[in-house]
PDB file of N, CA and C in Angstrom:
ATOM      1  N   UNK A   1      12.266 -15.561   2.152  1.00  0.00           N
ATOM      2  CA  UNK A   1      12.482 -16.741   2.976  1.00  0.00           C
ATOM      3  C   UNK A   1      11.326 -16.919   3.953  1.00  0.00           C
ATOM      4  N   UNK A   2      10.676 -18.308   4.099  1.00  0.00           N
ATOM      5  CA  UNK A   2       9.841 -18.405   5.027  1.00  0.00           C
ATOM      6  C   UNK A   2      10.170 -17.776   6.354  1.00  0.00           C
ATOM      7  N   UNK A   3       9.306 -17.214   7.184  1.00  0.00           N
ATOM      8  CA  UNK A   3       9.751 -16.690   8.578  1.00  0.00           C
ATOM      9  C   UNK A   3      10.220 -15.322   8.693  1.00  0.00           C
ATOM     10  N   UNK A   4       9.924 -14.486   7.788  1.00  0.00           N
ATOM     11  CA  UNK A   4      10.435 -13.028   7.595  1.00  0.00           C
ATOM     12  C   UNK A   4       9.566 -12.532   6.915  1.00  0.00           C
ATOM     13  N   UNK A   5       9.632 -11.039   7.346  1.00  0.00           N
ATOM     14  CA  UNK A   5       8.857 -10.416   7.469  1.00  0.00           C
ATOM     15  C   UNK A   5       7.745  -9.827   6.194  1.00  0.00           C
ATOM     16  N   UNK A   6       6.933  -9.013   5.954  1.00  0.00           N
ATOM     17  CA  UNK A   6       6.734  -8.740   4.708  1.00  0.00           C
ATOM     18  C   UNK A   6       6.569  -7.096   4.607  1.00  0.00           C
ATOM     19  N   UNK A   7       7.000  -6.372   4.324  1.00  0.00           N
ATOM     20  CA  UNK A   7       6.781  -4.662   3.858  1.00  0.00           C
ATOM     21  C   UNK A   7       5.644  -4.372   2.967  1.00  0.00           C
ATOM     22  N   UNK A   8       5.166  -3.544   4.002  1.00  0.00           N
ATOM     23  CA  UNK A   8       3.678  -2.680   3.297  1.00  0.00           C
ATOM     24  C   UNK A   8       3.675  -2.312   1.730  1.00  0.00           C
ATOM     25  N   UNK A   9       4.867  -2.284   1.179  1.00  0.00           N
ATOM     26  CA  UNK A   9       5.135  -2.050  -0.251  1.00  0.00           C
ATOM     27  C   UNK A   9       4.284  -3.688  -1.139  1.00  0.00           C
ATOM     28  N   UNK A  10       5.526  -4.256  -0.311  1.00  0.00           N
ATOM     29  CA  UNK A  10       5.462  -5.921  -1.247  1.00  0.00           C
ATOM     30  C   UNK A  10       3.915  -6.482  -0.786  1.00  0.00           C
ATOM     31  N   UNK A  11       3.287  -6.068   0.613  1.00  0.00           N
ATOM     32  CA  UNK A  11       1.976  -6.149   0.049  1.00  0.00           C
ATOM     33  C   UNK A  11       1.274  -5.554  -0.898  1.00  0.00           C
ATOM     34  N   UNK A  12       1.519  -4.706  -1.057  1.00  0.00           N
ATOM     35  CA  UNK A  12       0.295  -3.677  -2.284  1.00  0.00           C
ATOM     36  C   UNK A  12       0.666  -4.247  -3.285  1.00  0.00           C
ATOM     37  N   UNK A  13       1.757  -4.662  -3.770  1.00  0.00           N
ATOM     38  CA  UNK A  13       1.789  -5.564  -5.158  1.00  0.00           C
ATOM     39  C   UNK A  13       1.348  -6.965  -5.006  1.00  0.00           C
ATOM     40  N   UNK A  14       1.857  -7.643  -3.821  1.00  0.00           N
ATOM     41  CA  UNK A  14       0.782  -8.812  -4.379  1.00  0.00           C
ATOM     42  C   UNK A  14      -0.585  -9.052  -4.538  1.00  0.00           C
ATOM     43  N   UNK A  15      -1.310  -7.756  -3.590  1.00  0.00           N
ATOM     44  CA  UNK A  15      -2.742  -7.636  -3.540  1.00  0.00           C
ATOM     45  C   UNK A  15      -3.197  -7.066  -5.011  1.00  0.00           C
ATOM     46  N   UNK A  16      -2.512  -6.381  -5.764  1.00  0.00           N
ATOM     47  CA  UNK A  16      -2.871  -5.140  -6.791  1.00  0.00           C
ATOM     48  C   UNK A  16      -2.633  -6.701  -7.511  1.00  0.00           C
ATOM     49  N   UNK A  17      -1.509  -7.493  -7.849  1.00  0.00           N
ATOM     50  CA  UNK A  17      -1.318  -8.268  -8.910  1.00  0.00           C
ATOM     51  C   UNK A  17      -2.347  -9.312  -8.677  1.00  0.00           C
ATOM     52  N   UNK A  18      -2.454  -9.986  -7.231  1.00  0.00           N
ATOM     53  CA  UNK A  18      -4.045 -10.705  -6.918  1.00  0.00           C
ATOM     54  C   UNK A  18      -5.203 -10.528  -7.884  1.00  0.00           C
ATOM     55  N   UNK A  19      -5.332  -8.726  -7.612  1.00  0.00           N
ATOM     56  CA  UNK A  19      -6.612  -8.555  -8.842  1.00  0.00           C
ATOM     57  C   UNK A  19      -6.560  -8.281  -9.603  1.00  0.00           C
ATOM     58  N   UNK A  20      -5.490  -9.145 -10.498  1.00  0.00           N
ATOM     59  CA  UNK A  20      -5.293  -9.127 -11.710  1.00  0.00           C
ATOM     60  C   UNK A  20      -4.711  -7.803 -12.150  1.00  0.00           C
ATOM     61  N   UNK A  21      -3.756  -6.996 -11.382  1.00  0.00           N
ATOM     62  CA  UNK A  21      -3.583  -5.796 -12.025  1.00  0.00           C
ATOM     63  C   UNK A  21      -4.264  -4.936 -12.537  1.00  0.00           C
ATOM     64  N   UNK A  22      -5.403  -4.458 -11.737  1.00  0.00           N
ATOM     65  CA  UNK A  22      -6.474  -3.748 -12.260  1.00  0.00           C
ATOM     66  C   UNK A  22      -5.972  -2.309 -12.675  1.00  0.00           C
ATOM     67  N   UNK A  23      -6.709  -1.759 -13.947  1.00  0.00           N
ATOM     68  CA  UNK A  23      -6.909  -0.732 -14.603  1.00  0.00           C
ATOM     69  C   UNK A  23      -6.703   0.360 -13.835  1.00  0.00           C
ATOM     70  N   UNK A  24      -5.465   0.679 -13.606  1.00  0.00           N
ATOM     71  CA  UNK A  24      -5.722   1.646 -12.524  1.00  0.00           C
ATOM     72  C   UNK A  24      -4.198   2.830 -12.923  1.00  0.00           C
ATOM     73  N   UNK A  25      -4.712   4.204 -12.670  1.00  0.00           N
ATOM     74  CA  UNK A  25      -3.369   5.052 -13.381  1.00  0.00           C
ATOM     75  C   UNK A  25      -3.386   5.768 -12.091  1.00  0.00           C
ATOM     76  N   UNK A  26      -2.309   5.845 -11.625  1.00  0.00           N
ATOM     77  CA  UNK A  26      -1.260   6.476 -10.305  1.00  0.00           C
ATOM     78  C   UNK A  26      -1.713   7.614 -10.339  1.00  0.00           C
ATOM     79  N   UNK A  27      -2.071   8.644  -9.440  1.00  0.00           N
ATOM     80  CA  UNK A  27      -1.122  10.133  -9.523  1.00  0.00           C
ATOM     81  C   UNK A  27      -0.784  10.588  -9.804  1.00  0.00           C
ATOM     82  N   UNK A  28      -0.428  11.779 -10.121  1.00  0.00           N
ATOM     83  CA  UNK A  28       0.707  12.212 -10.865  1.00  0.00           C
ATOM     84  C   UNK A  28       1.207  12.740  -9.642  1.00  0.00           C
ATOM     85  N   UNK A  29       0.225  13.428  -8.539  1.00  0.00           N
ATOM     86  CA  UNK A  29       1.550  13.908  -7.464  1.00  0.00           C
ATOM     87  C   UNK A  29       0.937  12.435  -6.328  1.00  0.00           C
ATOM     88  N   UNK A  30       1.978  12.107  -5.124  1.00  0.00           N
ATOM     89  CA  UNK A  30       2.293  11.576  -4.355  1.00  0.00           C
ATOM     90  C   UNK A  30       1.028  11.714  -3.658  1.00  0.00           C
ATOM     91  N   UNK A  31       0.312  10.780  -3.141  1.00  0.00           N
ATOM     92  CA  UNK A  31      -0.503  11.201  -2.001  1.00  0.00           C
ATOM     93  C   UNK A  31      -0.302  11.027  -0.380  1.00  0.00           C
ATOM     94  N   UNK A  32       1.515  10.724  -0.489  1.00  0.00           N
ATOM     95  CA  UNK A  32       1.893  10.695   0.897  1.00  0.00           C
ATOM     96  C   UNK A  32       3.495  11.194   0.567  1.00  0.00           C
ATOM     97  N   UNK A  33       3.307  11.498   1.666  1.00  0.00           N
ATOM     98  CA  UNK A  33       4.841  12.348   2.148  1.00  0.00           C
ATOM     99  C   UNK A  33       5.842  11.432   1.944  1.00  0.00           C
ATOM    100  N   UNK A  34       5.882  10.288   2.491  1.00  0.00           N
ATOM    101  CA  UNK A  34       6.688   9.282   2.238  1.00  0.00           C
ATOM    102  C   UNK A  34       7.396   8.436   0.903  1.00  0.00           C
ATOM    103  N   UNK A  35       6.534   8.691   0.543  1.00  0.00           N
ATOM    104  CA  UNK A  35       6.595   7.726  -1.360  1.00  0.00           C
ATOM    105  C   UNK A  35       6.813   8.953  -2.093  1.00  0.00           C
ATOM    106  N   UNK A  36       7.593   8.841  -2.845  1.00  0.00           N
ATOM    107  CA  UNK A  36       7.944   9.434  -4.157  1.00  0.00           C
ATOM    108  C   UNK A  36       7.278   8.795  -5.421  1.00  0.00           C
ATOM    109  N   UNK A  37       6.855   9.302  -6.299  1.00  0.00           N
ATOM    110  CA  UNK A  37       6.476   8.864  -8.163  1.00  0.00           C
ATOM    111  C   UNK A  37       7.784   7.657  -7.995  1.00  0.00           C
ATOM    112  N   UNK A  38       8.925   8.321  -8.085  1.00  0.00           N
ATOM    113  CA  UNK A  38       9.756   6.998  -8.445  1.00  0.00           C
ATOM    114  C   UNK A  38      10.062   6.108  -6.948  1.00  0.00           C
ATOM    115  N   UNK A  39       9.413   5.750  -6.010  1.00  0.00           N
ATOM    116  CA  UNK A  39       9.481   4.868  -5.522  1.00  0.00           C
ATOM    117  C   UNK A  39       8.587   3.346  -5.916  1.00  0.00           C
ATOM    118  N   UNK A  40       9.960   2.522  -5.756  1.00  0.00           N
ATOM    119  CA  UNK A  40       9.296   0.919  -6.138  1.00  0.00           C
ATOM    120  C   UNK A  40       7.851   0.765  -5.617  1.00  0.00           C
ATOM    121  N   UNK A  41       6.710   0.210  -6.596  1.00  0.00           N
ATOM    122  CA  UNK A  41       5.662   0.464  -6.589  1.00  0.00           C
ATOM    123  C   UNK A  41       4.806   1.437  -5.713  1.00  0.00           C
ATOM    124  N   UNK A  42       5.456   1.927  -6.704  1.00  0.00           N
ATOM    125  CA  UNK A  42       4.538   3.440  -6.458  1.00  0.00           C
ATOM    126  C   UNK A  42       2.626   3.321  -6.565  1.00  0.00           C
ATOM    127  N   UNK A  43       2.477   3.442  -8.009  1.00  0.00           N
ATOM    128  CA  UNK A  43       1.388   2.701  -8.581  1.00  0.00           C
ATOM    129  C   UNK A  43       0.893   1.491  -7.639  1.00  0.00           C
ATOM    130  N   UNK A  44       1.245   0.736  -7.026  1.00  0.00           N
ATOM    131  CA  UNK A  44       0.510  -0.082  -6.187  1.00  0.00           C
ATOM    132  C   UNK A  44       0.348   0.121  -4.582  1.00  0.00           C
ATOM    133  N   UNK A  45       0.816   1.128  -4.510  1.00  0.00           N
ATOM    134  CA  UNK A  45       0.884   1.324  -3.187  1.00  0.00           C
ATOM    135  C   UNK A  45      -0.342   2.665  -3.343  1.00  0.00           C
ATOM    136  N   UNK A  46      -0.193   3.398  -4.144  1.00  0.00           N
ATOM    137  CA  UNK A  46      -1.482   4.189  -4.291  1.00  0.00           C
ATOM    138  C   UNK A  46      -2.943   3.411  -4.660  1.00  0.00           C
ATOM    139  N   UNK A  47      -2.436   2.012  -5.542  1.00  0.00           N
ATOM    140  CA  UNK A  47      -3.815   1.516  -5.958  1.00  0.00           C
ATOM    141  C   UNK A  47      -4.215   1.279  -4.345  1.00  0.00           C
ATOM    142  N   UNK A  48      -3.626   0.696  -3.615  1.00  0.00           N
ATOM    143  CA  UNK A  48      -3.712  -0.006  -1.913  1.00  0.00           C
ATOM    144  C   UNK A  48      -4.703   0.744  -1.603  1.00  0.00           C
ATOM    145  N   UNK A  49      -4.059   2.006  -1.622  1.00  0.00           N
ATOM    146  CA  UNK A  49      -5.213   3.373  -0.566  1.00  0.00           C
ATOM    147  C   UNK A  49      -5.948   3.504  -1.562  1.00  0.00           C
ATOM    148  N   UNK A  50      -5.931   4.147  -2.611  1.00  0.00           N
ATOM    149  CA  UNK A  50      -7.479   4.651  -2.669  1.00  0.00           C
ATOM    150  C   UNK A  50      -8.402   3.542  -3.112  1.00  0.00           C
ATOM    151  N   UNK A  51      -7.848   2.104  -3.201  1.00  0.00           N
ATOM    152  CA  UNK A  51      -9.288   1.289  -3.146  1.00  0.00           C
ATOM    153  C   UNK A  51      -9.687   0.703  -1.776  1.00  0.00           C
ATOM    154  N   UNK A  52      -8.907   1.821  -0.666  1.00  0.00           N
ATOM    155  CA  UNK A  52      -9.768   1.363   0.810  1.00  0.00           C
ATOM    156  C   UNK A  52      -9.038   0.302   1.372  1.00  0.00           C
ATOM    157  N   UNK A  53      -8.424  -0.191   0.538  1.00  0.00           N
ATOM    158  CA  UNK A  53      -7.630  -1.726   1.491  1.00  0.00           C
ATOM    159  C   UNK A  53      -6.701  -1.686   2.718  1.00  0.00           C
ATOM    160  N   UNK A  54      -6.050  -0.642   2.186  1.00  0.00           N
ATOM    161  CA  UNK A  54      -5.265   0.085   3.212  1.00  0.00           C
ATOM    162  C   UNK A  54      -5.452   1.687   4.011  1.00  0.00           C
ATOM    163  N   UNK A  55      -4.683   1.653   5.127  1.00  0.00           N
ATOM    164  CA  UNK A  55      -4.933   2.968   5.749  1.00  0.00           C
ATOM    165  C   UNK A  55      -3.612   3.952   5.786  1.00  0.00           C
ATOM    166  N   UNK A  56      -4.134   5.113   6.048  1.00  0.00           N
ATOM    167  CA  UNK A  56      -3.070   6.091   6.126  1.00  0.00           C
ATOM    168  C   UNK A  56      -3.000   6.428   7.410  1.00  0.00           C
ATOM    169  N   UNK A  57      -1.576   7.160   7.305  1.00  0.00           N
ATOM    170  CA  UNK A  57      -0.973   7.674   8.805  1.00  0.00           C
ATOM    171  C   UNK A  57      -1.043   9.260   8.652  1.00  0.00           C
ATOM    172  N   UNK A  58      -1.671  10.022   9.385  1.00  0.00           N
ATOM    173  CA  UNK A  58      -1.536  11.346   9.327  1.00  0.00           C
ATOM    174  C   UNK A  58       0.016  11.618   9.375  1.00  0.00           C
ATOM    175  N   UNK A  59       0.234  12.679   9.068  1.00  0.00           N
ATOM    176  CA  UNK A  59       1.229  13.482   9.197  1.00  0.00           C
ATOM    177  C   UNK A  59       1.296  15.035   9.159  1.00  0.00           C
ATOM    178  N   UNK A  60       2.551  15.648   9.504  1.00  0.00           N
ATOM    179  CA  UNK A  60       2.392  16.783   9.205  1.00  0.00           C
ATOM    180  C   UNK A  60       1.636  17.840   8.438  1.00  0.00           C
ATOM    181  N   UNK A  61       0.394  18.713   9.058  1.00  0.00           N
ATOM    182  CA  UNK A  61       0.255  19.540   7.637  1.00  0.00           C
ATOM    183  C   UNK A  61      -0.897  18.999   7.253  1.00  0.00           C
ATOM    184  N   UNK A  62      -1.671  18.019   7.690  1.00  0.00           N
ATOM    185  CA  UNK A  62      -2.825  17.404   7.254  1.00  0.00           C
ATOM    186  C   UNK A  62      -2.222  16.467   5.951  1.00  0.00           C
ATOM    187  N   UNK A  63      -1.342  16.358   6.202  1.00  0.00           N
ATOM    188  CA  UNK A  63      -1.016  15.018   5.171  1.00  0.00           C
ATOM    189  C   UNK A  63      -0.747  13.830   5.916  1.00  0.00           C
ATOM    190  N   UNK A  64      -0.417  12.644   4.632  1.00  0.00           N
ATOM    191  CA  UNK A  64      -0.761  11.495   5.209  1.00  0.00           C
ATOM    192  C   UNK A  64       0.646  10.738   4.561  1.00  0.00           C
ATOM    193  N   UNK A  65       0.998   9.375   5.755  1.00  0.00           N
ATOM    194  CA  UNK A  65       1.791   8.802   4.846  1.00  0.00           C
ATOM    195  C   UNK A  65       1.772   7.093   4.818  1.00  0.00           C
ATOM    196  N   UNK A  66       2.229   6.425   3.546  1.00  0.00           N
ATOM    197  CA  UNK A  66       2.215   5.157   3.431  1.00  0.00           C
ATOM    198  C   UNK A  66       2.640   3.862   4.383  1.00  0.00           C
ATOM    199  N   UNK A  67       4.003   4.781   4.412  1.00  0.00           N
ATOM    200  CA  UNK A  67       5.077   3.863   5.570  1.00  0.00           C
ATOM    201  C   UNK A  67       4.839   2.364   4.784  1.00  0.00           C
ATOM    202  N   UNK A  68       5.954   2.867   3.121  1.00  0.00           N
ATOM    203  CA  UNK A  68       6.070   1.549   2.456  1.00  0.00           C
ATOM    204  C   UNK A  68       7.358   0.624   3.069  1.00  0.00           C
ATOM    205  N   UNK A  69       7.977   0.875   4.268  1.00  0.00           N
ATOM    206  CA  UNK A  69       9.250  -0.375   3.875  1.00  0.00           C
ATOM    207  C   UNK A  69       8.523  -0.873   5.833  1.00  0.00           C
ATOM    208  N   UNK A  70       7.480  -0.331   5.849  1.00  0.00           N
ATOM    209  CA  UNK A  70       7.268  -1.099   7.641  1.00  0.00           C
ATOM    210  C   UNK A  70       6.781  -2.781   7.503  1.00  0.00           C
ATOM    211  N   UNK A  71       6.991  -3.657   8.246  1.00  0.00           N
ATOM    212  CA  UNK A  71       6.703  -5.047   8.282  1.00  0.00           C
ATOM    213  C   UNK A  71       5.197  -4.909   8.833  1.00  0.00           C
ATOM    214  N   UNK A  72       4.613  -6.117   7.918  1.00  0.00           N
ATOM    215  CA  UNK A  72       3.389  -6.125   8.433  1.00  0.00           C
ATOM    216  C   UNK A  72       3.152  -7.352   9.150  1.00  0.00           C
ATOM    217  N   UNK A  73       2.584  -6.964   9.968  1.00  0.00           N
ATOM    218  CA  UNK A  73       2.261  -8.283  10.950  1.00  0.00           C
ATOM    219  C   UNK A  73       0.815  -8.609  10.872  1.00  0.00           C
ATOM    220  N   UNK A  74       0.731  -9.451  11.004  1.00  0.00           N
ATOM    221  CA  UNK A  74      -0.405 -10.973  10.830  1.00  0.00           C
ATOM    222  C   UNK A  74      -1.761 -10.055  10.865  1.00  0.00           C
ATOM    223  N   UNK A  75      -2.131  -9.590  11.868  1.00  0.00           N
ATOM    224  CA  UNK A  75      -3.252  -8.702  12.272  1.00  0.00           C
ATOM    225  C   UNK A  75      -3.645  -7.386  11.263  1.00  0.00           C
ATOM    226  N   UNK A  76      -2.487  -7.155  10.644  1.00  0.00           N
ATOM    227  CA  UNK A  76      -3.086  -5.917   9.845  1.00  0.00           C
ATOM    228  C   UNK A  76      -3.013  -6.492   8.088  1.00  0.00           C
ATOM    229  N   UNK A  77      -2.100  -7.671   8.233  1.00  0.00           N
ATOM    230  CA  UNK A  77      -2.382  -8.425   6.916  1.00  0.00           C
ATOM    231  C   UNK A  77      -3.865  -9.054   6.903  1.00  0.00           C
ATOM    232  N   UNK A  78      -4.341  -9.661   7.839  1.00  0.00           N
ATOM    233  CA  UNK A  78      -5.836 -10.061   8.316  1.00  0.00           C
ATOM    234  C   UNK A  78      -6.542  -9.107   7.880  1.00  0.00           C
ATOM    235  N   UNK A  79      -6.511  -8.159   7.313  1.00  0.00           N
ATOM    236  CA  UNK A  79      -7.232  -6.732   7.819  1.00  0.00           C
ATOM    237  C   UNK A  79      -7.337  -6.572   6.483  1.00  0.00           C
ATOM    238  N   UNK A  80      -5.929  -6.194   6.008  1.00  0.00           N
ATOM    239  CA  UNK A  80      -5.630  -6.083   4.568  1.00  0.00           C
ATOM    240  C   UNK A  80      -6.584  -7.169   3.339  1.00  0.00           C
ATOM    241  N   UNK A  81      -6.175  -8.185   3.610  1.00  0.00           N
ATOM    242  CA  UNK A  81      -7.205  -9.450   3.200  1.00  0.00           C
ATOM    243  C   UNK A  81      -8.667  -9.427   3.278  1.00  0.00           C
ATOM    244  N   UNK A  82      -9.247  -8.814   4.142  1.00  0.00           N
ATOM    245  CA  UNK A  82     -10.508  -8.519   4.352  1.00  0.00           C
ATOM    246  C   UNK A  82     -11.285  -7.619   3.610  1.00  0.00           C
ATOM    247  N   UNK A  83     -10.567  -6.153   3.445  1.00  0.00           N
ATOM    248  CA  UNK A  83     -10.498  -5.317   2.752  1.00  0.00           C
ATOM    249  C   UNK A  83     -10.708  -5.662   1.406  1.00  0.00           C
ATOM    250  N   UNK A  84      -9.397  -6.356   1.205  1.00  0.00           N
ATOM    251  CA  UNK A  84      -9.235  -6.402  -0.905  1.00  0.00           C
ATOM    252  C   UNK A  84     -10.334  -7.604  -0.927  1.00  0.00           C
ATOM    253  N   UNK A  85     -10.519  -8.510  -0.260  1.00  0.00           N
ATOM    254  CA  UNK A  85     -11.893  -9.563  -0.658  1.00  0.00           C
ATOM    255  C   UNK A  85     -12.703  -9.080  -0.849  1.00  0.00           C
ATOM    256  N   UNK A  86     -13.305  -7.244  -0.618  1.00  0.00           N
ATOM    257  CA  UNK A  86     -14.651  -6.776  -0.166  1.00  0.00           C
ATOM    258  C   UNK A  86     -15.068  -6.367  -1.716  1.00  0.00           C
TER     259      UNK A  86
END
């Protein structure tokens, strides 16, 4: 619905499907604490990070995490956009 919000998840798929769904094979392990293999786009939320578009959150342990269900607001979608144009 217009006026609500959008989750860091449902960006990485429209950006990943933007470029055409690029050639790209997941992980096999998780590269964040947060996301599981079987979490809803998984695969695009990893394409996100390692093509730089997006950033990670440290965490525990020298790991890092996605924080796929947080709302993104205007400024880091700006950001995001900048990124995947590059």
């Amino acid at each position: 619905m217009p006026g609500q919000w959008v989750s860091r998840d449902a960006v990485a798929a429209f950006l990943y499907r933007l470029k055409g769904s690029a050639k790209y094979t997941a992980p096999k392990t998780s590269p964040f604490t947060d996301v599981k293999k079987s979490t809803q786009f998984y695969k695009e939320i990893s394409w996100l990070a390692s093509s730089g578009v997006s950033t990670r959150w440290p965490a525990a342990g020298g790991a890092s995490e996605s924080r796929p269900g947080q709302s993104v607001a205007r400024d880091a979608m700006a950001a995001f956009m900048k990124r995947w144009s590059s």
